[in-house]
C-alpha atoms as a PDB file:
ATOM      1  CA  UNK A   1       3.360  32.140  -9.916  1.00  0.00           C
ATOM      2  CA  UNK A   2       2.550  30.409 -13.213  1.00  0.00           C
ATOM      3  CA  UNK A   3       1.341  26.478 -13.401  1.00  0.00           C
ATOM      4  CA  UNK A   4       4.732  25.235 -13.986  1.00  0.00           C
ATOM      5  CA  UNK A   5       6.339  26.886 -11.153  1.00  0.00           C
ATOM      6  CA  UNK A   6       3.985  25.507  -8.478  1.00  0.00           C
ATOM      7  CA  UNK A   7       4.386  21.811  -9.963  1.00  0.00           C
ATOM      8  CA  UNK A   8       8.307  22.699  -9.922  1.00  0.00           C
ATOM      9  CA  UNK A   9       7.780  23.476  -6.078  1.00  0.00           C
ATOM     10  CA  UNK A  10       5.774  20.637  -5.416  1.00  0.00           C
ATOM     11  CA  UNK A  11       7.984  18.384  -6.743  1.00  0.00           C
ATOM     12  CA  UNK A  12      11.131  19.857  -4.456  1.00  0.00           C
ATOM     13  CA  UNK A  13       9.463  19.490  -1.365  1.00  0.00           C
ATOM     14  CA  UNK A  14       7.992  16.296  -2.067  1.00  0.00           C
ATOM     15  CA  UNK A  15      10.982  14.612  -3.144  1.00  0.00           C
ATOM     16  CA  UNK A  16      12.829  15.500  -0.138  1.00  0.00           C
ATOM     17  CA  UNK A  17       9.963  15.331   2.794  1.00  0.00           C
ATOM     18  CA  UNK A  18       6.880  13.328   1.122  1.00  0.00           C
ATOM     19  CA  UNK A  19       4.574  16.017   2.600  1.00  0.00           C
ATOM     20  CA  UNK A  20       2.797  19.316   1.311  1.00  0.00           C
ATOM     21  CA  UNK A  21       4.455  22.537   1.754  1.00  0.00           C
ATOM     22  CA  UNK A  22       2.580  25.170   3.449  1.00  0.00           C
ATOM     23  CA  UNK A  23       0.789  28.074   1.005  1.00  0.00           C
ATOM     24  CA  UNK A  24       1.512  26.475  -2.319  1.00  0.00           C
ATOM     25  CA  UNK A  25      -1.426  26.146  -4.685  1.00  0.00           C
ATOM     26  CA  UNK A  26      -3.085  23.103  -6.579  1.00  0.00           C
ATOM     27  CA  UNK A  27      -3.025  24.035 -10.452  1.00  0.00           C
ATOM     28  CA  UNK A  28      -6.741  24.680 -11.893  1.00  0.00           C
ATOM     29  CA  UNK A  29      -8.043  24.788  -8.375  1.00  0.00           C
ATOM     30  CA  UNK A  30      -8.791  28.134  -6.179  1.00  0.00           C
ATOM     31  CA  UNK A  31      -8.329  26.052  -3.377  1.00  0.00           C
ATOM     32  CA  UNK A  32      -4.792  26.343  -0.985  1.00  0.00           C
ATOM     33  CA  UNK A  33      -2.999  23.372  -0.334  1.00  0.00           C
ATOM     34  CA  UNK A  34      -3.417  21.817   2.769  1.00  0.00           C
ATOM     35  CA  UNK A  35      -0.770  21.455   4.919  1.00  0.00           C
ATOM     36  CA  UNK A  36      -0.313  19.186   7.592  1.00  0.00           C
ATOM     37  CA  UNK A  37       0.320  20.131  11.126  1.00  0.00           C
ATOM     38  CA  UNK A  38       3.938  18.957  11.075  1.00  0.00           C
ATOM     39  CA  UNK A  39       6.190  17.435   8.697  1.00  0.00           C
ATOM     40  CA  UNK A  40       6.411  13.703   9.036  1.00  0.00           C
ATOM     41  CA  UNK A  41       8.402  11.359   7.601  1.00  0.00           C
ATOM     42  CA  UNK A  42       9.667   8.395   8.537  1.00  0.00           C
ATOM     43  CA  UNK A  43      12.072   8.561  11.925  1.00  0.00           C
ATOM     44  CA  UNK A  44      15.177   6.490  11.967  1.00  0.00           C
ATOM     45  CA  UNK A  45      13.699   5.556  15.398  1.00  0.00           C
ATOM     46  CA  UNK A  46      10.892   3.778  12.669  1.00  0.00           C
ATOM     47  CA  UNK A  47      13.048   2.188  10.841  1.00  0.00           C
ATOM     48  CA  UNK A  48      14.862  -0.050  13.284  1.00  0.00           C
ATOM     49  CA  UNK A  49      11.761  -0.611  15.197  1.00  0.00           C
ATOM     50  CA  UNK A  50      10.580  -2.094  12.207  1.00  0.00           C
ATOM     51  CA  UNK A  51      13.656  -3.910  11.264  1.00  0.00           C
ATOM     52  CA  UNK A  52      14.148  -5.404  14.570  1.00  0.00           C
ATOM     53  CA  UNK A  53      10.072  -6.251  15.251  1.00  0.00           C
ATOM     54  CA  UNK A  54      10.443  -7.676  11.990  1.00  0.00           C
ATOM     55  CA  UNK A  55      13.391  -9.708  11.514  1.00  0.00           C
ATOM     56  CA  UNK A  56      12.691 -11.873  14.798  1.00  0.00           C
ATOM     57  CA  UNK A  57       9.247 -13.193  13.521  1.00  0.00           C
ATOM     58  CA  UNK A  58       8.330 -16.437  11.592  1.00  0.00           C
ATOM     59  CA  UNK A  59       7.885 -16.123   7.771  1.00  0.00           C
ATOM     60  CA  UNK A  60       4.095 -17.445   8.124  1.00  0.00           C
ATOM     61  CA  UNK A  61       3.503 -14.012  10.356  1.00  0.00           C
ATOM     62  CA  UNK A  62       5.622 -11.705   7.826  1.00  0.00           C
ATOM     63  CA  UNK A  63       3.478 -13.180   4.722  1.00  0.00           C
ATOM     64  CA  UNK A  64      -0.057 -12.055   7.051  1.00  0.00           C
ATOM     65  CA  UNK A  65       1.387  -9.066   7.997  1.00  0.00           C
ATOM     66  CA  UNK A  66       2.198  -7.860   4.381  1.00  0.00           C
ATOM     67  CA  UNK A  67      -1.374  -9.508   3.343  1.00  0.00           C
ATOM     68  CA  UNK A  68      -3.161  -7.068   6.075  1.00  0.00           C
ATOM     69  CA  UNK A  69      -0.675  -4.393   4.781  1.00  0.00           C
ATOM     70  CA  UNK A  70      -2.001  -4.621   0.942  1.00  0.00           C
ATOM     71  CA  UNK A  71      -5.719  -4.921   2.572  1.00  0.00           C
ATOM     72  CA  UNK A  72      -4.735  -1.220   4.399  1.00  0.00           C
ATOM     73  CA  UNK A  73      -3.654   0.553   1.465  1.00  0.00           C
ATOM     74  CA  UNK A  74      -6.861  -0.047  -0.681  1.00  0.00           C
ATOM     75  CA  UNK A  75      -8.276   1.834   2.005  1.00  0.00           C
ATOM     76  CA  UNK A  76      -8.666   5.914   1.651  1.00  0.00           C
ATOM     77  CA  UNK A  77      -7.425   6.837   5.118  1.00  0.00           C
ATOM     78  CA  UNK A  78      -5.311   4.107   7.720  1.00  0.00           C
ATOM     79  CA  UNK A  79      -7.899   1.899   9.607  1.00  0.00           C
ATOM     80  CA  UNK A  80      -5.745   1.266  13.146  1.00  0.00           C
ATOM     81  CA  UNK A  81      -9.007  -0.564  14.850  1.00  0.00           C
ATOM     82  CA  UNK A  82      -9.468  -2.723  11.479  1.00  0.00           C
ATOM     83  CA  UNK A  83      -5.979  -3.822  12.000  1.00  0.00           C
ATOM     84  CA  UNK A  84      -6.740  -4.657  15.778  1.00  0.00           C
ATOM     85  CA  UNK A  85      -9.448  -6.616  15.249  1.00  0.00           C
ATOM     86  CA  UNK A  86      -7.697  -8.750  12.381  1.00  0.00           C
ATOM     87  CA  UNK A  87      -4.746  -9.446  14.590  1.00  0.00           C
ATOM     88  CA  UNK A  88      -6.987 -10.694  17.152  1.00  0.00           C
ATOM     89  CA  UNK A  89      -9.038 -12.307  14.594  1.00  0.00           C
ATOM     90  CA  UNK A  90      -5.468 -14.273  13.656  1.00  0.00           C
ATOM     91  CA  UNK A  91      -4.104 -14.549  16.736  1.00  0.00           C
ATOM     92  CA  UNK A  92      -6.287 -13.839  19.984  1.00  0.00           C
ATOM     93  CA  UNK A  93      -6.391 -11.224  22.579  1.00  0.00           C
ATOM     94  CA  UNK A  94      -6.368 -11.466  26.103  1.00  0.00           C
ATOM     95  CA  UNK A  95      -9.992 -10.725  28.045  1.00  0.00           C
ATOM     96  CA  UNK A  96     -10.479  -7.439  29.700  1.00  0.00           C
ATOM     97  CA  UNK A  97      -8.834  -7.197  32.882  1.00  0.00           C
ATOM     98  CA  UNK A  98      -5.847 -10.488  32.321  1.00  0.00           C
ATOM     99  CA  UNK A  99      -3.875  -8.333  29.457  1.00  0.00           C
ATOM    100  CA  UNK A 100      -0.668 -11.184  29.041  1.00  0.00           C
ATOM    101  CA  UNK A 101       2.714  -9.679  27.972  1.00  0.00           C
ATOM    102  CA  UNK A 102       2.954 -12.550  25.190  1.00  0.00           C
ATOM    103  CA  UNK A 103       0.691 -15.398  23.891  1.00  0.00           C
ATOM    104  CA  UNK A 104       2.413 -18.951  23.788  1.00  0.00           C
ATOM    105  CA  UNK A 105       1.530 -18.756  20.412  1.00  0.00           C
ATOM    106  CA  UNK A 106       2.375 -15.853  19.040  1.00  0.00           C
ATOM    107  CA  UNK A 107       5.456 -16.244  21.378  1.00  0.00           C
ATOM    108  CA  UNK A 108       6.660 -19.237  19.416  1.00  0.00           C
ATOM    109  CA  UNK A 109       5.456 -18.116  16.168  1.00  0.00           C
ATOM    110  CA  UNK A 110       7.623 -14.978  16.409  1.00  0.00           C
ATOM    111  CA  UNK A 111      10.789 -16.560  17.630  1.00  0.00           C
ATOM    112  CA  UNK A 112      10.416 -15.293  21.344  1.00  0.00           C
ATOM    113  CA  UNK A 113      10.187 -17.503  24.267  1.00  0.00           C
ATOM    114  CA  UNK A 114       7.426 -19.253  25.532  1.00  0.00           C
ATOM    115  CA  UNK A 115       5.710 -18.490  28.439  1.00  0.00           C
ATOM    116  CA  UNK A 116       6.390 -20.530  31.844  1.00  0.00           C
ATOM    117  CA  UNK A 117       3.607 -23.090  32.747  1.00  0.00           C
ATOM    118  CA  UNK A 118       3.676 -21.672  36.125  1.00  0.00           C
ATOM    119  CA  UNK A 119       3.292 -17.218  35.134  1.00  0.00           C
ATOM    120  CA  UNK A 120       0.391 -15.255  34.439  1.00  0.00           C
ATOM    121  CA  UNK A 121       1.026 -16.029  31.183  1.00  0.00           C
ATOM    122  CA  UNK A 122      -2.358 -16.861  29.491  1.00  0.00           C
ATOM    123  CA  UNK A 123      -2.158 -18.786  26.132  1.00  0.00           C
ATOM    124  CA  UNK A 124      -3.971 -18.446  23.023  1.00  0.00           C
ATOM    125  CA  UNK A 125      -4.100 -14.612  23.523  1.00  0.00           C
ATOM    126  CA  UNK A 126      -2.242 -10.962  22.387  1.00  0.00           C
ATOM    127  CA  UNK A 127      -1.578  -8.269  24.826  1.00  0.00           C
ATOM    128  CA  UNK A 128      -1.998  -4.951  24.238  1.00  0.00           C
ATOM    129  CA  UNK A 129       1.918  -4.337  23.257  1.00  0.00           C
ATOM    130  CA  UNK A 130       1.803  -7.329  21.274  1.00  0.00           C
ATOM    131  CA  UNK A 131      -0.984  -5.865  19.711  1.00  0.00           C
ATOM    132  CA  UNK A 132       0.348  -2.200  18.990  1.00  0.00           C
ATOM    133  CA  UNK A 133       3.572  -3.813  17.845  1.00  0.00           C
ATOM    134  CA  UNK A 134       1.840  -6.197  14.958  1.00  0.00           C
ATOM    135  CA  UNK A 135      -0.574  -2.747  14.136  1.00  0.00           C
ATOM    136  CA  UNK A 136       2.566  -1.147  13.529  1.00  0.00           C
ATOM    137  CA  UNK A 137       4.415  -3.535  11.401  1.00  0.00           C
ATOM    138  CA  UNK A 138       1.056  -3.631   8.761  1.00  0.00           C
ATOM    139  CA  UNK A 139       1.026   0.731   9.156  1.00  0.00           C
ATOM    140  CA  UNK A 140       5.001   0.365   8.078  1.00  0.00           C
ATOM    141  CA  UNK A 141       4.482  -2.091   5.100  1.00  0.00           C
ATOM    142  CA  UNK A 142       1.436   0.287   4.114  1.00  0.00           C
ATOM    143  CA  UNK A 143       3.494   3.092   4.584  1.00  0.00           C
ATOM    144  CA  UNK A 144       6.190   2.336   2.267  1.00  0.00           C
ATOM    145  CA  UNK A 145       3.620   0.731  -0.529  1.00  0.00           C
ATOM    146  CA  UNK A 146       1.785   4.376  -0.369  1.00  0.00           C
ATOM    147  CA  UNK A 147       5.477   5.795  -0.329  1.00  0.00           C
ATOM    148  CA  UNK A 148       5.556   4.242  -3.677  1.00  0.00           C
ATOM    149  CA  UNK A 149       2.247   4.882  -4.955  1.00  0.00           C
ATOM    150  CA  UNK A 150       3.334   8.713  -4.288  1.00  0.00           C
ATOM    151  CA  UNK A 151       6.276   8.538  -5.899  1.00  0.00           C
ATOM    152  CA  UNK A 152       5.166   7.223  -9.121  1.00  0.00           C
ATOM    153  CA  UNK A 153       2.447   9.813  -9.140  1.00  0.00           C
ATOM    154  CA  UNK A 154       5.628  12.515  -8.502  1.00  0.00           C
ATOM    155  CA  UNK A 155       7.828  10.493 -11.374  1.00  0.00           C
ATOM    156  CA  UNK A 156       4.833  11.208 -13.822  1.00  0.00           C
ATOM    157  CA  UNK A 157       4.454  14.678 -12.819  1.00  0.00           C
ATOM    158  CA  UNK A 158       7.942  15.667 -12.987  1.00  0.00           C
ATOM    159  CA  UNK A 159       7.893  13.821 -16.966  1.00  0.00           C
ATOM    160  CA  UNK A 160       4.454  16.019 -17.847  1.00  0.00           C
ATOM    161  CA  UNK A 161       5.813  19.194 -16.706  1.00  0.00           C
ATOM    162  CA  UNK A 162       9.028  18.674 -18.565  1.00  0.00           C
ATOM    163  CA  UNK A 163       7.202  17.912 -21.814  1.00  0.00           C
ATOM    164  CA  UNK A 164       5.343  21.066 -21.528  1.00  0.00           C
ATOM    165  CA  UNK A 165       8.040  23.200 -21.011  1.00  0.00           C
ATOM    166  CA  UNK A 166      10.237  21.625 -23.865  1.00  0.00           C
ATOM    167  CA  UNK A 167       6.680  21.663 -26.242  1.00  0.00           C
ATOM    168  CA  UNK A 168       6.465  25.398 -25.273  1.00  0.00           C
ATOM    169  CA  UNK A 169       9.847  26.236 -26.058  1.00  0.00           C
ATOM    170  CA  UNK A 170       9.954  24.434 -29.332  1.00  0.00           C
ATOM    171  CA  UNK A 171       6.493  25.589 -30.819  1.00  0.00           C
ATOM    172  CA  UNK A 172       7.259  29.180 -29.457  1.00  0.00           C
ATOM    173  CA  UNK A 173      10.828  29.175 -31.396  1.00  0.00           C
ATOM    174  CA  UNK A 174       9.418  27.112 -34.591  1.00  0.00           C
ATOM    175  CA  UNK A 175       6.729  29.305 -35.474  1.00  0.00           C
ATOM    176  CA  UNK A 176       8.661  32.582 -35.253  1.00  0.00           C
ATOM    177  CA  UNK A 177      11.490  31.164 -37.698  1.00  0.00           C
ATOM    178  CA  UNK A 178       9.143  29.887 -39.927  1.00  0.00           C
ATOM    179  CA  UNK A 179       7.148  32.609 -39.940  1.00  0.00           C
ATOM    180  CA  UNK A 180      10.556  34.428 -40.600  1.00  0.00           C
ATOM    181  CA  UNK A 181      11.473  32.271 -43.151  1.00  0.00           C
ATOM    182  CA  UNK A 182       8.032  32.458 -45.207  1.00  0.00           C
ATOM    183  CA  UNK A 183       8.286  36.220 -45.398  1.00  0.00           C
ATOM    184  CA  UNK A 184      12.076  36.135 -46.408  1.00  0.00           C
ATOM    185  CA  UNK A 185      11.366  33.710 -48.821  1.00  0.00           C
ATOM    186  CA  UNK A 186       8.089  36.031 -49.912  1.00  0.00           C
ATOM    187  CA  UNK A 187       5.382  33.833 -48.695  1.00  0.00           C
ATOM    188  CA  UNK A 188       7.215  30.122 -49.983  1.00  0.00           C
ATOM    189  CA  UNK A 189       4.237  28.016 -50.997  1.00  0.00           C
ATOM    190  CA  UNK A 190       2.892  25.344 -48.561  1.00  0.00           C
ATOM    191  CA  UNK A 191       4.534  22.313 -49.842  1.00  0.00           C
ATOM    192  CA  UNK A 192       7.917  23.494 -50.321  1.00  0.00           C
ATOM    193  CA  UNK A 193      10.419  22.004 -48.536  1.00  0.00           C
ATOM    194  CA  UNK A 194      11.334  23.181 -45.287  1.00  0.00           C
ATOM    195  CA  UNK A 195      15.378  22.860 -44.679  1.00  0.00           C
ATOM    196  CA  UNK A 196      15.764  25.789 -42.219  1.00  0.00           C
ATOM    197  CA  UNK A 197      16.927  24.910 -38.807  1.00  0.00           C
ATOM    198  CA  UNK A 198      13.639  25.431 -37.583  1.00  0.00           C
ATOM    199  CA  UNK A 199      12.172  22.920 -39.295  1.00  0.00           C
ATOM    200  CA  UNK A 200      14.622  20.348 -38.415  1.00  0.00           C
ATOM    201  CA  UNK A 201      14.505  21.239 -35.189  1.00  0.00           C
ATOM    202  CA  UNK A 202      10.737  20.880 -34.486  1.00  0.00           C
ATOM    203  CA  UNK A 203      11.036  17.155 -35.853  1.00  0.00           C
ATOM    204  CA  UNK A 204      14.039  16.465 -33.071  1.00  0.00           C
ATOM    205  CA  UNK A 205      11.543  17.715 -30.592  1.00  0.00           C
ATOM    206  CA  UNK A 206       8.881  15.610 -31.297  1.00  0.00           C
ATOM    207  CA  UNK A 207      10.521  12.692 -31.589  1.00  0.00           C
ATOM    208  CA  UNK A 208      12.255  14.024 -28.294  1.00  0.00           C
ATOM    209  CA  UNK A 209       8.615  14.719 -26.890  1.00  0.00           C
ATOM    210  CA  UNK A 210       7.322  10.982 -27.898  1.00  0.00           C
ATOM    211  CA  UNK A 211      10.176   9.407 -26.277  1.00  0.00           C
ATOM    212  CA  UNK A 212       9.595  11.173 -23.060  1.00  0.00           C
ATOM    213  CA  UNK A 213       6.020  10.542 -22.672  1.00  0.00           C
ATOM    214  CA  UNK A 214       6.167   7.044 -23.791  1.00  0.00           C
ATOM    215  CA  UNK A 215       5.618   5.627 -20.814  1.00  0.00           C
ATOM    216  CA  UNK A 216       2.935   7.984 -19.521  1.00  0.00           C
ATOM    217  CA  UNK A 217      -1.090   7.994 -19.949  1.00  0.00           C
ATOM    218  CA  UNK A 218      -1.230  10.237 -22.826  1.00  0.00           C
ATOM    219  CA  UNK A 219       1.851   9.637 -24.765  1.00  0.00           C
ATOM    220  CA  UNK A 220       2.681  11.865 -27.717  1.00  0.00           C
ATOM    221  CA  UNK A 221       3.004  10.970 -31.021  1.00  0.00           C
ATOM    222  CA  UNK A 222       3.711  13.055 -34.158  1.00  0.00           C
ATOM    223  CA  UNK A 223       4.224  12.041 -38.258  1.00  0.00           C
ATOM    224  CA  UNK A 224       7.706  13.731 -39.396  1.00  0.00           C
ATOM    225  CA  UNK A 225       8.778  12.663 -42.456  1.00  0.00           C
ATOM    226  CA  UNK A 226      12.338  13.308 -43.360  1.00  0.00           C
ATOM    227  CA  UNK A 227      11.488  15.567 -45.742  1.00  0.00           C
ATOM    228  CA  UNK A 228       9.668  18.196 -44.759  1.00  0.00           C
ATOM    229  CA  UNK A 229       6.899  20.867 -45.903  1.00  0.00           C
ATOM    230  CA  UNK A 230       6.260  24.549 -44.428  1.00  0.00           C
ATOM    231  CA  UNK A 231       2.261  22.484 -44.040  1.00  0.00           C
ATOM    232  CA  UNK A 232       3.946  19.805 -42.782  1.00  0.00           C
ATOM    233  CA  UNK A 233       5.677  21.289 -40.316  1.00  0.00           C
ATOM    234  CA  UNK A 234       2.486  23.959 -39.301  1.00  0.00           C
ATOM    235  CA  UNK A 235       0.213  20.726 -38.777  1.00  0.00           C
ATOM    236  CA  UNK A 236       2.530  19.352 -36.589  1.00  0.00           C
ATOM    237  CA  UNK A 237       2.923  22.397 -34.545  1.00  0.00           C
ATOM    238  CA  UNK A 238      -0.896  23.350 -34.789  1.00  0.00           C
ATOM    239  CA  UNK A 239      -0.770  19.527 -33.022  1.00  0.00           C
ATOM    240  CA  UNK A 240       1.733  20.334 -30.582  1.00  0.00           C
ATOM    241  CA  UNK A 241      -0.334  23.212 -29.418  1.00  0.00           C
ATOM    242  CA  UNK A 242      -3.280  21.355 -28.756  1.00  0.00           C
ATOM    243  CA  UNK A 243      -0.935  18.361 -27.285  1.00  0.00           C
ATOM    244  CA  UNK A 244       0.239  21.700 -24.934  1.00  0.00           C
ATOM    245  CA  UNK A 245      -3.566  22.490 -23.883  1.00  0.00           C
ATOM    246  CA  UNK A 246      -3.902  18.683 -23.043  1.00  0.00           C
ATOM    247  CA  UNK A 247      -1.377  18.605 -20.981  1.00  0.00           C
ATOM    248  CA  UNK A 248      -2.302  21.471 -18.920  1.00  0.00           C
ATOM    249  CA  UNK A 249      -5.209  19.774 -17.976  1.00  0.00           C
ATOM    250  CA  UNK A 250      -4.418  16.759 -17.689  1.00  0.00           C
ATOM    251  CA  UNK A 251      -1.690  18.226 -14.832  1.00  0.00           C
ATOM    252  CA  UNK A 252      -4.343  19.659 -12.805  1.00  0.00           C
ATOM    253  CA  UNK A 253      -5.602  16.146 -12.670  1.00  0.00           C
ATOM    254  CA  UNK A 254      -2.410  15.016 -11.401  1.00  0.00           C
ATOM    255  CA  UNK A 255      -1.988  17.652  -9.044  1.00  0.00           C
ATOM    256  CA  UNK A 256      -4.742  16.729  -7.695  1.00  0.00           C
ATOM    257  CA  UNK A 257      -3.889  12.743  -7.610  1.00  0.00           C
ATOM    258  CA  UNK A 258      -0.667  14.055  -6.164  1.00  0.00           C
ATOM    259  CA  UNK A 259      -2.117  16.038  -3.549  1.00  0.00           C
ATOM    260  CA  UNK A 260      -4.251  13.068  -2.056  1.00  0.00           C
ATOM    261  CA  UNK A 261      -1.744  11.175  -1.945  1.00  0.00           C
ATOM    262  CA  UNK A 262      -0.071  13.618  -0.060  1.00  0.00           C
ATOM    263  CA  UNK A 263      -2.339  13.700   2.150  1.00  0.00           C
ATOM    264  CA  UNK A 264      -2.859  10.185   2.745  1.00  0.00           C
ATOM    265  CA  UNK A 265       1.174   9.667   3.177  1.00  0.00           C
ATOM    266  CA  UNK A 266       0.732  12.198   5.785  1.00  0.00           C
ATOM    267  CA  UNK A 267      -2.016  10.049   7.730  1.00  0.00           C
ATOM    268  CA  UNK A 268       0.340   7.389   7.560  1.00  0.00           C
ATOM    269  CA  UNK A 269       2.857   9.050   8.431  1.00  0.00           C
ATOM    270  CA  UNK A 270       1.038  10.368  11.924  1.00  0.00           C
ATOM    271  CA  UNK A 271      -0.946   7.111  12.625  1.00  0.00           C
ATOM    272  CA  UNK A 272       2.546   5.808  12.739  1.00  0.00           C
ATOM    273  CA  UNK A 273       3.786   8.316  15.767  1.00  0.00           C
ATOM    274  CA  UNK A 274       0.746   7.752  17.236  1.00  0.00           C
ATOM    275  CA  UNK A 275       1.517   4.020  17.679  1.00  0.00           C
ATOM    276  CA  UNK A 276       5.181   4.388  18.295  1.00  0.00           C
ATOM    277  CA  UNK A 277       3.770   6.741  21.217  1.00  0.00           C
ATOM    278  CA  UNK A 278       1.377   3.714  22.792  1.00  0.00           C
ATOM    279  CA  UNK A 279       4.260   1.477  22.048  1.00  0.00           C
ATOM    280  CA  UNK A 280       6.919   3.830  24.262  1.00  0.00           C
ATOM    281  CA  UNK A 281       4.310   4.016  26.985  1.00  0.00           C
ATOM    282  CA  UNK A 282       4.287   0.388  27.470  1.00  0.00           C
ATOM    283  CA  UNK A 283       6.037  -2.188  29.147  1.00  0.00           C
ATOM    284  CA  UNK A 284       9.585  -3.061  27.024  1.00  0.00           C
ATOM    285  CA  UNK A 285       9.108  -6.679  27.954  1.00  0.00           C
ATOM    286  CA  UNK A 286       7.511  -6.881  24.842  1.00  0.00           C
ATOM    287  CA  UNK A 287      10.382  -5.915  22.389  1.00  0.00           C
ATOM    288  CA  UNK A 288      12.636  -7.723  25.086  1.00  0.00           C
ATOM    289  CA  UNK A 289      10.410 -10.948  24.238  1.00  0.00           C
ATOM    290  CA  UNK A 290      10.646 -10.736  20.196  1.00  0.00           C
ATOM    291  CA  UNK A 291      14.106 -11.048  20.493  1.00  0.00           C
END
């Protein structure tokens, strides 16, 4: 399967599930994509988790919480026991052996009731579901800023590979009519003008070309002058060919951008399930509390 074909692939199956596809190849590399162990994406089940953790908290503790989240996704892999410790840092954790359901002040901060004078409540500390519940807000907030991050890298993949295959088509087409054209002619000389379709053509394309990479890290840019000259016209596509080689490698860079953020979307994604699994195993006073 040709370069163009795997970054058509990749860009299928990322669009719709944000993770790699199993056997598919990165372009200028021998190595096979990795795969991770399952699909993940993020579960409905997530989502309103998220919403409803969320919406019942103070906007003081949704301003940290998105702070902590842009701290996590400088990071190359998600750090759960960073997170930990800077929730306790902000808010206290109970010592070993008096875990609280709910601090009085993180109680009151997110909206939920205050603890009875007369419980085990113990103020001025987290327990460990209030804990996994904060960890997971940050890991969703990361989440959806790498979610982003991935699908700008995707958004300038899908505009590189589309240049190259509308550069390929053009040059491919151009220099066979020309080439036509010149021997019909018997051998035109280099600065005649050029009025064949060909030639008007190949100026469409690159202006074409230089609107669709504007907005990319190597845009393209080509001198077409309305009139036109068989020289003219070579230089430009003598330009466009190199402009084709250029791309080429600068997609296997981006293939491989795009695979590591694959890969880290994936670590989200299962750091994510992980929590949501300590979070299920705990009490539901917790989530009863927030609201």
């Amino acid at each position: 399967m040709g370069k163009a074909g795997v970054a058509a692939i990749l860009l299928a199956v990322l669009a719709a599930t944000a993770a790699a596809a199993p056997g598919q190849v990165l372009k200028g590399s021998a190595q096979p994509m990795r795969s991770p162990a399952a699909k993940r994406t993020v579960t409905p089940e997530m989502e309103a988790r998220f919403a409803r953790s969320k919406a019942v908290l103070q906007p003081s503790v949704k301003t940290w919480i998105e702070q902590q989240a842009r701290i996590e996704g400088q990071k190359a892999a998600p750090d759960v026991a960073g997170i930990e410790s800077a929730i306790r840092g902000r808010f206290g954790n109970c010592p070993t052996g008096g875990a609280a359901p709910r601090s009085k002040a993180v109680a009151v901060e997110a909206g939920g009731p205050a603890p009875s004078a007369g419980g085990n409540q113990q103020p001025g500390c987290l327990g460990g579901a209030d804990i996994a519940d904060l960890a997971f807000l940050v890991m969703m907030e990361a989440s959806k800023d790498a979610q982003s991050d991935l699908q700008k890298i995707m958004d300038g993949v899908k505009t590189q590979t589309a240049a190259k295959q509308k550069l390929r088509e053009e040059v491919d087409r151009a220099h066979k009519d020309i080439a036509a054209a010149i021997a019909a002619n018997n051998k035109a000389p280099a600065n005649a003008p050029c009025n064949i379709p060909a030639c008007r053509s190949a100026a469409e394309a690159a202006t074409q070309l230089t609107a669709m990479t504007a907005q990319s890290k190597r845009p393209l840019r080509y001198s077409m002058p309305n009139q036109l000259s068989y020289a003219q016209v070579e230089q430009e596509l003598d330009k466009m060919k190199k402009d084709l080689d250029s791309l080429s490698e600068m997609g296997e860079t981006e293939s491989l951008r795009l695979q590591m953020a694959m890969d880290r979307m994936s670590k989200f994604m299962a750091t994510l399930s992980n929590i949501m699994k300590k979070m299920s195993d705990t009490s539901s006073a917790m989530i009863q509390n927030l609201k």
